[in-house]
N, C-alpha and C. Protein backbone atom coordinates (compact mmCIF):
# COMPACT_ATOMS: atom_id res chain seq x y z
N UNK A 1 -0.37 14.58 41.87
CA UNK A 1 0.87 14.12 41.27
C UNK A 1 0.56 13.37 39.98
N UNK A 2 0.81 13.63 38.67
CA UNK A 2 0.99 12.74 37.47
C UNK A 2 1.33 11.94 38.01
N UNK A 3 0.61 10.83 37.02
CA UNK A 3 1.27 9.31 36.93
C UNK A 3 2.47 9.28 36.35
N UNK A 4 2.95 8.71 36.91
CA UNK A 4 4.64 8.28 36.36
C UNK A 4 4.43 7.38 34.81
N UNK A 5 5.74 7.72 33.63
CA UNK A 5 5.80 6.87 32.66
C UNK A 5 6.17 5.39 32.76
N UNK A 6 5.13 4.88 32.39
CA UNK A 6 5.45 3.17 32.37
C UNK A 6 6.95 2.79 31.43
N UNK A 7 7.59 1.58 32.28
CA UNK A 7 8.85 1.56 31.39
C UNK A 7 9.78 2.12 32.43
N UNK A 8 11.35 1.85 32.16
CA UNK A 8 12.55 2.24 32.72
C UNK A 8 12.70 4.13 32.59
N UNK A 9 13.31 4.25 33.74
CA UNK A 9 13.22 5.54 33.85
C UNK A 9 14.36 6.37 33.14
N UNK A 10 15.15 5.58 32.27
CA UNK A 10 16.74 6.08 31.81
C UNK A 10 17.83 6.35 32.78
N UNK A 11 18.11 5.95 33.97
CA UNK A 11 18.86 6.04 35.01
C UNK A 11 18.75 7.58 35.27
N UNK A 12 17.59 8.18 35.34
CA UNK A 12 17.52 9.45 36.12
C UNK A 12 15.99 9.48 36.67
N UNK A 13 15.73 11.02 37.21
CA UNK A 13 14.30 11.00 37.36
C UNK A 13 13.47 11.71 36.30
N UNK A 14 12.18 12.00 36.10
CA UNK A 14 11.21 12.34 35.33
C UNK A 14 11.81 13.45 34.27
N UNK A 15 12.34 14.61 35.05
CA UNK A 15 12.93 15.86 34.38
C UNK A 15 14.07 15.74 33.23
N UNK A 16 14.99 14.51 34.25
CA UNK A 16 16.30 14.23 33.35
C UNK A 16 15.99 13.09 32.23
N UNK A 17 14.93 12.41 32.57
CA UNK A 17 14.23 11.65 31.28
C UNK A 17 13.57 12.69 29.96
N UNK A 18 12.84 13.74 30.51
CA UNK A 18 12.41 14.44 29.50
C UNK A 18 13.49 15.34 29.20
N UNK A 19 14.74 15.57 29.67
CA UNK A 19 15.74 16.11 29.06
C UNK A 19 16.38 15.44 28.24
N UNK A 20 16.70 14.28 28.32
CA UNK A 20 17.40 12.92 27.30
C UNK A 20 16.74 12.98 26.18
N UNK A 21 15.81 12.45 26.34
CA UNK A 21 14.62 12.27 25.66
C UNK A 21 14.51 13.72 24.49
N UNK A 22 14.84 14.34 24.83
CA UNK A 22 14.96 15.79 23.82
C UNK A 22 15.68 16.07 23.21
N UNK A 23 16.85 15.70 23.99
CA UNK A 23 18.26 15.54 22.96
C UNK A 23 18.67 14.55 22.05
N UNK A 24 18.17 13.33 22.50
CA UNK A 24 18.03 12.31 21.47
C UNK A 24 17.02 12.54 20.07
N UNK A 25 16.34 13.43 20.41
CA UNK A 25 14.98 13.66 19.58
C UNK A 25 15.51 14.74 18.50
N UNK A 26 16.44 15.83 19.31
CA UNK A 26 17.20 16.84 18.03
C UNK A 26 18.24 15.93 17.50
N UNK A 27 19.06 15.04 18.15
CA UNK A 27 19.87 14.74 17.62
C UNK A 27 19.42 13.14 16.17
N UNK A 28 18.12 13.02 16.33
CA UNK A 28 17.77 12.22 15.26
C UNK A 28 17.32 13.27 14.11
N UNK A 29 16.71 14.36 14.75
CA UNK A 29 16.14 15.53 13.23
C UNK A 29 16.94 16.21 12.84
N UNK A 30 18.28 16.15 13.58
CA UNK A 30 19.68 16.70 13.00
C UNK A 30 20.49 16.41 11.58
N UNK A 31 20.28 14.87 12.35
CA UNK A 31 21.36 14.08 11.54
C UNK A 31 20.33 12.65 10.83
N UNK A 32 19.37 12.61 10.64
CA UNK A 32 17.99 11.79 10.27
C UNK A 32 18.37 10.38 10.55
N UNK A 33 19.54 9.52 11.19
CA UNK A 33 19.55 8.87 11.71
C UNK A 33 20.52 8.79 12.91
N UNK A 34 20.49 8.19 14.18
CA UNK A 34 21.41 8.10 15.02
C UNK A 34 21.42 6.62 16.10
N UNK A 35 22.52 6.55 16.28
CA UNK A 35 23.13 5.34 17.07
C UNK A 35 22.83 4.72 18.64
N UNK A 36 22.00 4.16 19.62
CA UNK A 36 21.68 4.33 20.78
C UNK A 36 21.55 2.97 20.88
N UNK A 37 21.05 3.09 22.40
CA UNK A 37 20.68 1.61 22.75
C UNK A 37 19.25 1.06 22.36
N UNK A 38 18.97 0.49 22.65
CA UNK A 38 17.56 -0.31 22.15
C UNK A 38 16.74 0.22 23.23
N UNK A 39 16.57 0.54 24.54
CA UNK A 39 16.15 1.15 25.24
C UNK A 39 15.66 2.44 25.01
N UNK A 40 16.29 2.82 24.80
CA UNK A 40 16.47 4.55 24.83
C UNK A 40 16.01 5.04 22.99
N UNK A 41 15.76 3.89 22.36
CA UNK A 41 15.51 4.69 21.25
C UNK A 41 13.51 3.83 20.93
N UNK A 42 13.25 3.00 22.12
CA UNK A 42 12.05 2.27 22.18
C UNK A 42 11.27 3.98 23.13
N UNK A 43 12.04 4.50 23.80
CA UNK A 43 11.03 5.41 24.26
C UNK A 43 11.40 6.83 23.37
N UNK A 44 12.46 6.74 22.58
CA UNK A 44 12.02 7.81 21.96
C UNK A 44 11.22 7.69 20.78
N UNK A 45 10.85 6.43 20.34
CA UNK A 45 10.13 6.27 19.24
C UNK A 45 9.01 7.25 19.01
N UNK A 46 7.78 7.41 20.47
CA UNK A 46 6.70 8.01 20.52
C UNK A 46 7.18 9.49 20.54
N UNK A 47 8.40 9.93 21.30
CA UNK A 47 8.06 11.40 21.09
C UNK A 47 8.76 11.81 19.93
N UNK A 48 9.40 11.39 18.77
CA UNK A 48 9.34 11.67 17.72
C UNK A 48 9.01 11.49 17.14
N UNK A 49 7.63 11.03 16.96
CA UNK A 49 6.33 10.85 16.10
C UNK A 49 5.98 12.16 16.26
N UNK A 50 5.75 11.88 17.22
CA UNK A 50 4.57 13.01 17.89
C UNK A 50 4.55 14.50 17.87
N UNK A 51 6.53 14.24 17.67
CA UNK A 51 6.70 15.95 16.80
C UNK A 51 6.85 16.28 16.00
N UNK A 52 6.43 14.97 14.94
CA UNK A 52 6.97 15.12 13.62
C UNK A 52 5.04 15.32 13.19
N UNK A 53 4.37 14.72 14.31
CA UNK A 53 3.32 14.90 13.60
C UNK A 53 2.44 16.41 13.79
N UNK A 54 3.00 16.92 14.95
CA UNK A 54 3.00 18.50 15.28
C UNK A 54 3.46 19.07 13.86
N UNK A 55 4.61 18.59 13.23
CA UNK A 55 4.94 19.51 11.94
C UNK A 55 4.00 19.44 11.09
N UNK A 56 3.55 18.18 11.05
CA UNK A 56 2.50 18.28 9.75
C UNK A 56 1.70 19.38 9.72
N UNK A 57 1.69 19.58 10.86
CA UNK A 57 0.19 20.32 11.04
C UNK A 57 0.59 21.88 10.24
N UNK A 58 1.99 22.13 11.02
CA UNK A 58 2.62 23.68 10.38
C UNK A 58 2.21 24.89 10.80
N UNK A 59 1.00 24.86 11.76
CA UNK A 59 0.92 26.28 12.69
C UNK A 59 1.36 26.50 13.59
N UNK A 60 1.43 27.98 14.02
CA UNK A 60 2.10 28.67 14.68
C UNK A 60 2.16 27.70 16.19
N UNK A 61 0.85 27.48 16.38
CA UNK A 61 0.68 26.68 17.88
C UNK A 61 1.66 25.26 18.13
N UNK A 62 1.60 24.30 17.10
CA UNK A 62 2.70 23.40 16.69
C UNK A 62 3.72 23.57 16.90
N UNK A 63 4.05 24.95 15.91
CA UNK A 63 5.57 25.13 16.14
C UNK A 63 6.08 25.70 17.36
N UNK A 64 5.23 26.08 18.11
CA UNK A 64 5.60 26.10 19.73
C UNK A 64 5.48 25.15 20.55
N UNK A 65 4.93 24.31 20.56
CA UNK A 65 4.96 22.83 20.87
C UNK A 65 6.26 22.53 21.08
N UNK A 66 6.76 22.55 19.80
CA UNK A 66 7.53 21.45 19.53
C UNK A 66 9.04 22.08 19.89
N UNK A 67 8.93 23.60 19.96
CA UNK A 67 10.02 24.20 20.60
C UNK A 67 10.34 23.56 21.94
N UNK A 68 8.97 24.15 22.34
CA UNK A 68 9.02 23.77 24.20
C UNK A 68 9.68 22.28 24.36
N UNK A 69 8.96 21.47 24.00
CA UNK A 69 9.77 20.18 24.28
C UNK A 69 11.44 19.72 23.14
N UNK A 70 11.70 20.16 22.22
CA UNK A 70 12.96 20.17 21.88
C UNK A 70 13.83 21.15 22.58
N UNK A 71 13.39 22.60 22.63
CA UNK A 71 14.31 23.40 23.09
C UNK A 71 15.42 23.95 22.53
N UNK A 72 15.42 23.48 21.34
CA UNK A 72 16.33 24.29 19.94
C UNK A 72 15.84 24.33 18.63
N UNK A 73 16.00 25.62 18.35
CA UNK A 73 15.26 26.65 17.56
C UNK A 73 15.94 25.92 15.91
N UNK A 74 16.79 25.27 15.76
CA UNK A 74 17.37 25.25 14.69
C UNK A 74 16.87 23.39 14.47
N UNK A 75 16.87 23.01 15.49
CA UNK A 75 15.80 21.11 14.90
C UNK A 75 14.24 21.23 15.28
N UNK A 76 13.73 22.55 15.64
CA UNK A 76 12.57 23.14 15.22
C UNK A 76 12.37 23.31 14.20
N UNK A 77 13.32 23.94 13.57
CA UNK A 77 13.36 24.77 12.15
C UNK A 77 13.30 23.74 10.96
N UNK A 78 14.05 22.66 11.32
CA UNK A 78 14.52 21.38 10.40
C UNK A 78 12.86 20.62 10.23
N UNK A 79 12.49 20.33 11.80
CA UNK A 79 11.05 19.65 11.54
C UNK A 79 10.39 20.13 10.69
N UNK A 80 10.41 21.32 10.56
CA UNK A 80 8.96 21.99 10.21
C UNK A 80 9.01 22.16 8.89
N UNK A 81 10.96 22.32 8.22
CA UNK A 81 10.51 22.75 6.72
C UNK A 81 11.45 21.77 5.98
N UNK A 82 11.77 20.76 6.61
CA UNK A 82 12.54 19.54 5.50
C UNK A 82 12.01 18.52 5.59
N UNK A 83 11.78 18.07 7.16
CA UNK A 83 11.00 16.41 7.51
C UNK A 83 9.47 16.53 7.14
N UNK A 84 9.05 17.12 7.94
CA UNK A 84 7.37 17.58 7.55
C UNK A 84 6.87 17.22 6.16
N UNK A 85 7.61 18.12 5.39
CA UNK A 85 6.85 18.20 3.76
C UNK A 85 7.31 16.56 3.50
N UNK A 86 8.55 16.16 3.27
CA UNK A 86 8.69 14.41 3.31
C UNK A 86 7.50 13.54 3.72
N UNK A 87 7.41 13.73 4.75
CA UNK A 87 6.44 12.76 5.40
C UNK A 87 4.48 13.05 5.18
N UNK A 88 4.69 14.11 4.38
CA UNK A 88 3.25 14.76 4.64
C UNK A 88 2.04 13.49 4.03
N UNK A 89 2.63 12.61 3.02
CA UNK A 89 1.42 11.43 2.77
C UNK A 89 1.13 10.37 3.71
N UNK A 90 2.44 10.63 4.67
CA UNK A 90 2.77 9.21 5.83
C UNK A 90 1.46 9.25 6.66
N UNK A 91 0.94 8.41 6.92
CA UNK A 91 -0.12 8.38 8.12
C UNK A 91 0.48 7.54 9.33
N UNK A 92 1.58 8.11 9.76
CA UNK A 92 2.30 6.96 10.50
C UNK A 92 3.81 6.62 10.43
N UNK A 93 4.37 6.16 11.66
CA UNK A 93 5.31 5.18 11.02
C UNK A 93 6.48 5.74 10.55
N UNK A 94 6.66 7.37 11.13
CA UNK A 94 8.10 7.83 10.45
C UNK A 94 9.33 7.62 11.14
N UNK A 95 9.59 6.96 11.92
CA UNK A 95 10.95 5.93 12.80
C UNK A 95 11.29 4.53 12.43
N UNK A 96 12.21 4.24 11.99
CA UNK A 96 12.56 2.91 11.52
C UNK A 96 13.76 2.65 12.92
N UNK A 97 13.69 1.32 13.41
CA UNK A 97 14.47 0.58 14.41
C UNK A 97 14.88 -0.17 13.85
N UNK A 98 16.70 -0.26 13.83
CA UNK A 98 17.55 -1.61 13.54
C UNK A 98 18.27 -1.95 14.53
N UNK A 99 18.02 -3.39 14.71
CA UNK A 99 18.86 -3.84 15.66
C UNK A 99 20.57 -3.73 15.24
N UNK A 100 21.62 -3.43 15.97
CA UNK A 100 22.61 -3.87 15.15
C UNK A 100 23.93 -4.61 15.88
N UNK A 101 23.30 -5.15 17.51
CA UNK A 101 23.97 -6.39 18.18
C UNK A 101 24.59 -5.37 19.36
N UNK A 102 25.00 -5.92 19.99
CA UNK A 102 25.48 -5.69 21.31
C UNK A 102 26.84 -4.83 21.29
N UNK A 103 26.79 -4.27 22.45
CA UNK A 103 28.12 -3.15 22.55
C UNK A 103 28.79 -4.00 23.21
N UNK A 104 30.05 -3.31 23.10
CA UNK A 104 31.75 -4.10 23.65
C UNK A 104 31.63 -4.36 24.88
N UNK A 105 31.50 -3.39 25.82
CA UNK A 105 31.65 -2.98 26.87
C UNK A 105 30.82 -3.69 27.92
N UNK A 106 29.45 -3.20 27.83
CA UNK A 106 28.34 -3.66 28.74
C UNK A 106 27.64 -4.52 28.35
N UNK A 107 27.37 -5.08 26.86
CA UNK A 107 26.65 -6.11 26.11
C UNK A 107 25.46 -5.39 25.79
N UNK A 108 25.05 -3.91 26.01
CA UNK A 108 23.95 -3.23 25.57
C UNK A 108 23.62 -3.68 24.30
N UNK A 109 22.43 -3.60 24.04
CA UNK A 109 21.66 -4.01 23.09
C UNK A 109 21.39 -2.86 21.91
N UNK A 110 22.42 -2.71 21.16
CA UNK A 110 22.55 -1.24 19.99
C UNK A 110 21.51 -1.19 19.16
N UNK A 111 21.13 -0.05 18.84
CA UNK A 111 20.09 -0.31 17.45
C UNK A 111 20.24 1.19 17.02
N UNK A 112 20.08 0.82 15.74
CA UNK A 112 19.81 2.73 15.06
C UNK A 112 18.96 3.02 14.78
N UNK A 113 18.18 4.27 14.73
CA UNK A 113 16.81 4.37 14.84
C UNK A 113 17.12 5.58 13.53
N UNK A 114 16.65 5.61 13.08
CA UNK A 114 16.46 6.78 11.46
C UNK A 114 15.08 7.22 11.15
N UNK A 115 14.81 8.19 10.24
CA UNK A 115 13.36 8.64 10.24
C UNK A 115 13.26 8.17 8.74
N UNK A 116 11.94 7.57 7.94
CA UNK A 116 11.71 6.58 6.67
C UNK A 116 10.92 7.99 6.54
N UNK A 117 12.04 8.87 5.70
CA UNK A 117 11.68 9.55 4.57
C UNK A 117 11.21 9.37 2.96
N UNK A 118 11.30 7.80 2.75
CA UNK A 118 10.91 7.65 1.63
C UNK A 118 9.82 8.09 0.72
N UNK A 119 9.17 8.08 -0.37
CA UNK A 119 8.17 8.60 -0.34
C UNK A 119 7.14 7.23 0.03
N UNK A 120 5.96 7.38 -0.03
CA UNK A 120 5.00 6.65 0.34
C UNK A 120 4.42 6.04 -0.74
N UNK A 121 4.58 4.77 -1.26
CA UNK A 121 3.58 3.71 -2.80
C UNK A 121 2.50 3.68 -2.18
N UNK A 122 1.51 4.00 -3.35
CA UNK A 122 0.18 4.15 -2.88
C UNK A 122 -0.38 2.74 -3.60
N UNK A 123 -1.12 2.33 -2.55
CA UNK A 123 -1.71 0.56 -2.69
C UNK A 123 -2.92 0.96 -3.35
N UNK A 124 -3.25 -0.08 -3.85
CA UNK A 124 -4.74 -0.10 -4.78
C UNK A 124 -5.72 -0.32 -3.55
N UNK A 125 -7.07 0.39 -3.69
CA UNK A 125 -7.96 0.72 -2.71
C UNK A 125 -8.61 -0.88 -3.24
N UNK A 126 -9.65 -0.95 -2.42
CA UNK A 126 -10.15 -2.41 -2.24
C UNK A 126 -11.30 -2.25 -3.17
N UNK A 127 -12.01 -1.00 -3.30
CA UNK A 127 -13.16 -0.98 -4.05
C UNK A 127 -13.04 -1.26 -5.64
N UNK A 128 -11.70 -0.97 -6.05
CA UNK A 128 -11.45 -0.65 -7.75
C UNK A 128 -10.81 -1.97 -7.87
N UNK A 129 -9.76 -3.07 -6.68
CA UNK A 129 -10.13 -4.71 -6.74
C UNK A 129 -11.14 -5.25 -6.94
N UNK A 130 -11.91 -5.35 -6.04
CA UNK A 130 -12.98 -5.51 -6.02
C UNK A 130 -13.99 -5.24 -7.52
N UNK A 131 -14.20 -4.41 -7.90
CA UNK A 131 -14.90 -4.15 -9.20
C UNK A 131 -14.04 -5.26 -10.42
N UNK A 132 -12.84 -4.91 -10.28
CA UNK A 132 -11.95 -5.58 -11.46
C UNK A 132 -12.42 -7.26 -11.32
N UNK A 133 -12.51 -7.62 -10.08
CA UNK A 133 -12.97 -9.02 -9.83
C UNK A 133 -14.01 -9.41 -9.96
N UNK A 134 -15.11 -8.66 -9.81
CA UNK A 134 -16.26 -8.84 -10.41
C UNK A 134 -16.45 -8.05 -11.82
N UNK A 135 -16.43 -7.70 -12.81
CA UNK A 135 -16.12 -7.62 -14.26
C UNK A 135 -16.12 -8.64 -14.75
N UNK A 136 -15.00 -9.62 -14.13
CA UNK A 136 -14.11 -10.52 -14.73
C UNK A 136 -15.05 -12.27 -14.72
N UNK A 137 -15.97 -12.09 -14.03
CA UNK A 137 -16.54 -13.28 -13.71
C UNK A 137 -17.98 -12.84 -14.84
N UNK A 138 -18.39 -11.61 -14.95
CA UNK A 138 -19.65 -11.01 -15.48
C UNK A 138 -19.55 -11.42 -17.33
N UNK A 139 -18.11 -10.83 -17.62
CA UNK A 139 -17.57 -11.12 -18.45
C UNK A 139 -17.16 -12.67 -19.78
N UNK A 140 -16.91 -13.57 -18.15
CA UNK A 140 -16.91 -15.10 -18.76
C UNK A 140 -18.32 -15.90 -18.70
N UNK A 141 -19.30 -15.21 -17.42
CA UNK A 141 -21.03 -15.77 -17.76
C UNK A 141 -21.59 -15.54 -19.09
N UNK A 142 -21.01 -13.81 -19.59
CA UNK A 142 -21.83 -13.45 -20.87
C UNK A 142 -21.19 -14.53 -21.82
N UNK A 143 -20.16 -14.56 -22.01
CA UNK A 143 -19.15 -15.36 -23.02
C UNK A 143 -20.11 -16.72 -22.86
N UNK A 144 -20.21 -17.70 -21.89
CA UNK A 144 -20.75 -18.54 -21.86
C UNK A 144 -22.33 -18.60 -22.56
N UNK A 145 -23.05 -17.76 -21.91
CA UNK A 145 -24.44 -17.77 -22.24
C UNK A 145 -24.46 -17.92 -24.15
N UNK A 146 -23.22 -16.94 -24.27
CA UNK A 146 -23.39 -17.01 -25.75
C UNK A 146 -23.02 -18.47 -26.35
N UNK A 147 -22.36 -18.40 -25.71
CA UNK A 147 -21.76 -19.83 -26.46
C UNK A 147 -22.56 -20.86 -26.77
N UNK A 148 -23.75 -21.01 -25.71
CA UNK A 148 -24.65 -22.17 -25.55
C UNK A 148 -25.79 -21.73 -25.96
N UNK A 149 -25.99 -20.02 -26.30
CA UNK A 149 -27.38 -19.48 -27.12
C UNK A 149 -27.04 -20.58 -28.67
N UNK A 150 -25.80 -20.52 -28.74
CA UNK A 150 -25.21 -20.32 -30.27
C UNK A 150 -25.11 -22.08 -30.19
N UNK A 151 -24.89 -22.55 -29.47
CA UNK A 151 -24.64 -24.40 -29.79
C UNK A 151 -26.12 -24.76 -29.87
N UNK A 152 -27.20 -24.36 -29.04
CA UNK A 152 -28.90 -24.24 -28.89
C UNK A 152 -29.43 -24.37 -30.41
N UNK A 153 -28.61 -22.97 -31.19
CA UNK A 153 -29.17 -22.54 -32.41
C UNK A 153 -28.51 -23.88 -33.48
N UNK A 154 -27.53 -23.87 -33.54
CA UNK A 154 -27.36 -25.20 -33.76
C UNK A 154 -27.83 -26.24 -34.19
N UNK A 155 -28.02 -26.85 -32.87
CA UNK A 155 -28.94 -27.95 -32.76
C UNK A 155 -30.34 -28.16 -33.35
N UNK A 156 -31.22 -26.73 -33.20
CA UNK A 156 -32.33 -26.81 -33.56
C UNK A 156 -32.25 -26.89 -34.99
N UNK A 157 -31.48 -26.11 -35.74
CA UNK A 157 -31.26 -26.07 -37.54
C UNK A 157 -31.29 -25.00 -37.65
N UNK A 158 -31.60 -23.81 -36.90
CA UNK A 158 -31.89 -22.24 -37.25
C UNK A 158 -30.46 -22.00 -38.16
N UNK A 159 -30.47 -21.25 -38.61
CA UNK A 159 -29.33 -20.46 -39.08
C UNK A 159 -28.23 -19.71 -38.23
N UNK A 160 -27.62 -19.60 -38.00
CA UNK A 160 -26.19 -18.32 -37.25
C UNK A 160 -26.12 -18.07 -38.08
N UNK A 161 -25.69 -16.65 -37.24
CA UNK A 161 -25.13 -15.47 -38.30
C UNK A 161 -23.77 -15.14 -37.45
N UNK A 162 -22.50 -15.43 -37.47
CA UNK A 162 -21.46 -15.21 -36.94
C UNK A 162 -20.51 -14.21 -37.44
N UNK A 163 -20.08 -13.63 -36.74
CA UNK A 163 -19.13 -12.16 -37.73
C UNK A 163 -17.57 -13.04 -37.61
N UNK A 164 -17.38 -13.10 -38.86
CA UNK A 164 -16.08 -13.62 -38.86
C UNK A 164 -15.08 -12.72 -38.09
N UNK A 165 -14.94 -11.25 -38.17
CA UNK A 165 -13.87 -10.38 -37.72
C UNK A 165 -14.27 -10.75 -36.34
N UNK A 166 -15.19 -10.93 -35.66
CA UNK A 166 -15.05 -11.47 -33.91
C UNK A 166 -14.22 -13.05 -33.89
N UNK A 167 -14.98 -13.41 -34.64
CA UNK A 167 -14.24 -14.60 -34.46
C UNK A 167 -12.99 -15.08 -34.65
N UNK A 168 -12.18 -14.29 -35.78
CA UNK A 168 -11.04 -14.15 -35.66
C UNK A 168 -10.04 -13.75 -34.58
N UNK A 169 -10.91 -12.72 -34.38
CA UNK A 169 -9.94 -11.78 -33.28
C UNK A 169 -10.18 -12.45 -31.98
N UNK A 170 -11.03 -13.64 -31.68
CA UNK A 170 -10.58 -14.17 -30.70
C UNK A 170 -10.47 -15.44 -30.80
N UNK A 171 -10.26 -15.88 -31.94
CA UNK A 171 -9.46 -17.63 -31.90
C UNK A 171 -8.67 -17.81 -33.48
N UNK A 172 -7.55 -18.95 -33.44
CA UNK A 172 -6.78 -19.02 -34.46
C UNK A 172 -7.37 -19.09 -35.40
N UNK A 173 -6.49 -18.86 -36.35
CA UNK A 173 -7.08 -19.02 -37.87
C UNK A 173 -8.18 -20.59 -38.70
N UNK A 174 -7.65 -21.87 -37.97
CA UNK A 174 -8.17 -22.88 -38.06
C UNK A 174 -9.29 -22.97 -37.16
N UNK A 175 -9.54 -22.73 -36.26
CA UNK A 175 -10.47 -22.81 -35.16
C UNK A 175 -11.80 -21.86 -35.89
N UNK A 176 -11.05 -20.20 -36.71
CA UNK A 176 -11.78 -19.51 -37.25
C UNK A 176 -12.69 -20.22 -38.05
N UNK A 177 -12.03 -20.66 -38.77
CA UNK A 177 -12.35 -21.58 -40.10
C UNK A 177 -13.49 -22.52 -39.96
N UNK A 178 -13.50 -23.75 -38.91
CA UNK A 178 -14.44 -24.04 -38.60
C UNK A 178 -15.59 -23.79 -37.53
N UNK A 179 -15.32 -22.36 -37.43
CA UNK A 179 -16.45 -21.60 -36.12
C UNK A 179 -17.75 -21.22 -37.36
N UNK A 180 -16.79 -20.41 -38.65
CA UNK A 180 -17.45 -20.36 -40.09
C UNK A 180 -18.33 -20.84 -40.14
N UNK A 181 -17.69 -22.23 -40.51
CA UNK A 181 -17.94 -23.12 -41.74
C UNK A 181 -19.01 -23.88 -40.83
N UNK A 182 -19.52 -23.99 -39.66
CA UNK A 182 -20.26 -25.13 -38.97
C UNK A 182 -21.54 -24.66 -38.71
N UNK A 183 -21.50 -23.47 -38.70
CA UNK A 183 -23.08 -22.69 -39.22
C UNK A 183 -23.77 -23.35 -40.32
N UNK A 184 -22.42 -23.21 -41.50
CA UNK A 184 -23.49 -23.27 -42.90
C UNK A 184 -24.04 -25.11 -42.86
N UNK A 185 -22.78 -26.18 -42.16
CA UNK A 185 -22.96 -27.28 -42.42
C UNK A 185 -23.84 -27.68 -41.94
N UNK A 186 -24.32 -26.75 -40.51
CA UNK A 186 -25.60 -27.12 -39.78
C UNK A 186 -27.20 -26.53 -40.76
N UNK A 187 -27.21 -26.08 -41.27
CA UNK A 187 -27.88 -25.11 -41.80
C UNK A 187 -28.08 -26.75 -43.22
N UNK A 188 -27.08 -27.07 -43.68
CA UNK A 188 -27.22 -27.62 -45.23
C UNK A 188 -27.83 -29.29 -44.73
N UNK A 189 -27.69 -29.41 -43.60
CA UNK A 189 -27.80 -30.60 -42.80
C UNK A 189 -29.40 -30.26 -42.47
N UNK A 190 -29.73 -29.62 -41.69
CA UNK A 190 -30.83 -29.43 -41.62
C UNK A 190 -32.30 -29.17 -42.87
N UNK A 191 -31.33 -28.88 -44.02
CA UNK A 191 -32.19 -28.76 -45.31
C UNK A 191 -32.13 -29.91 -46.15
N UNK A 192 -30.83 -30.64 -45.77
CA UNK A 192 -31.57 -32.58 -46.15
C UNK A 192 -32.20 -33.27 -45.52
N UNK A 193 -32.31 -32.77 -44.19
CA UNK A 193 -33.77 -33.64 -43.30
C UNK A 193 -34.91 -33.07 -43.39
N UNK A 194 -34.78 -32.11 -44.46
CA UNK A 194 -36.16 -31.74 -44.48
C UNK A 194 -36.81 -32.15 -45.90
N UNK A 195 -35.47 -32.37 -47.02
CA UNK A 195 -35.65 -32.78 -48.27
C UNK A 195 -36.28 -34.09 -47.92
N UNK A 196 -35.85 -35.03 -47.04
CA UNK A 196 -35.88 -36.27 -46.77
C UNK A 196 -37.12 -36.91 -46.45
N UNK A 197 -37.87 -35.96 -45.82
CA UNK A 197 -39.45 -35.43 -45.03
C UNK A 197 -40.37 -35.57 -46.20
């Protein structure tokens, strides 16, 4: 004897569960969303994955699958050549559940369940983060090193040789001015301590 499905049985037995269960399943690939209880659309969640993910596949064997357990030839037909191609980047995840509060009657717990045909935004992979983040640190060490090759040179009296068009293009015009001009003063400074000698 199979094990029985864990979970409420839908007020019938096994057969009339997998009959519900089928009709709820055409009647969501019918109409791409539909109205139920919160119950009844928590266990159909899995088997309309599961035939939507049979479509992906698109062979002949699939599409008998998915007959056998729907049992109509025309939300066969729908899986295979409208939902399918939709979902074909999805790895997952094509049932959306909304709660939408309690019924009049019995206080059932309503929700609509729809299939997230959207297309799929593709996220940035971790490796091409990753690189961009390290660039970015490689980038401000070199900047540094220079900076302090160049304050070094400086100090000692050597000469710089600075390209004004860099230096422009990365600081204001005044800042330019004396990035210039502090080469030569170091340079004219260093040739009166030597006059001085």
């Amino acid at each position: 004897m199979p094990t029985p499905t864990k979970g409420p049985r839908l007020g019938g037995g096994p057969a009339h569960e997998r009959l519900m269960l089928a009709n709820l399943a055409v009647a969501l690939f019918m109409h791409k969303s539909i109205k139920t209880t919160e119950t009844k659309a928590k266990r159909l969640r899995p088997v309309a994955e599961r035939l939507i993910t049979f479509a992906k596949r698109g062979d002949l064997h699939a599409r008998r699958r998915v007959l056998a357990i729907l049992r109509n030839k025309d939300a066969t037909h729908e899986v295979f050549t409208e939902i399918a191609p939709l979902v074909a980047e999805r790895e997952g995840g094509y049932t959306r559940i909304t709660k939408l509060g309690f019924r009049k009657g019995d206080n059932a717990s309503m929700v609509q369940i729809e299939l997230v045909l959207d297309p799929v935004a593709k996220k940035p992979s971790n490796k091409s983060a990753k690189a961009v983040k390290q660039e970015a640190p490689k980038a401000a060490v070199v900047e540094a090193e220079i900076a302090a090759d160049t304050a070094d040179m400086i100090e000692e009296g050597s000469p710089v040789v600075v390209s004004a068009d860099a230096v422009v293009a990365d600081a204001p015009e005044a800042e330019a001015e004396a990035v210039v001009d502090a080469p030569a003063e170091a340079a004219s400074d260093a040739a009166a301590e030597e006059e001085a000698k």
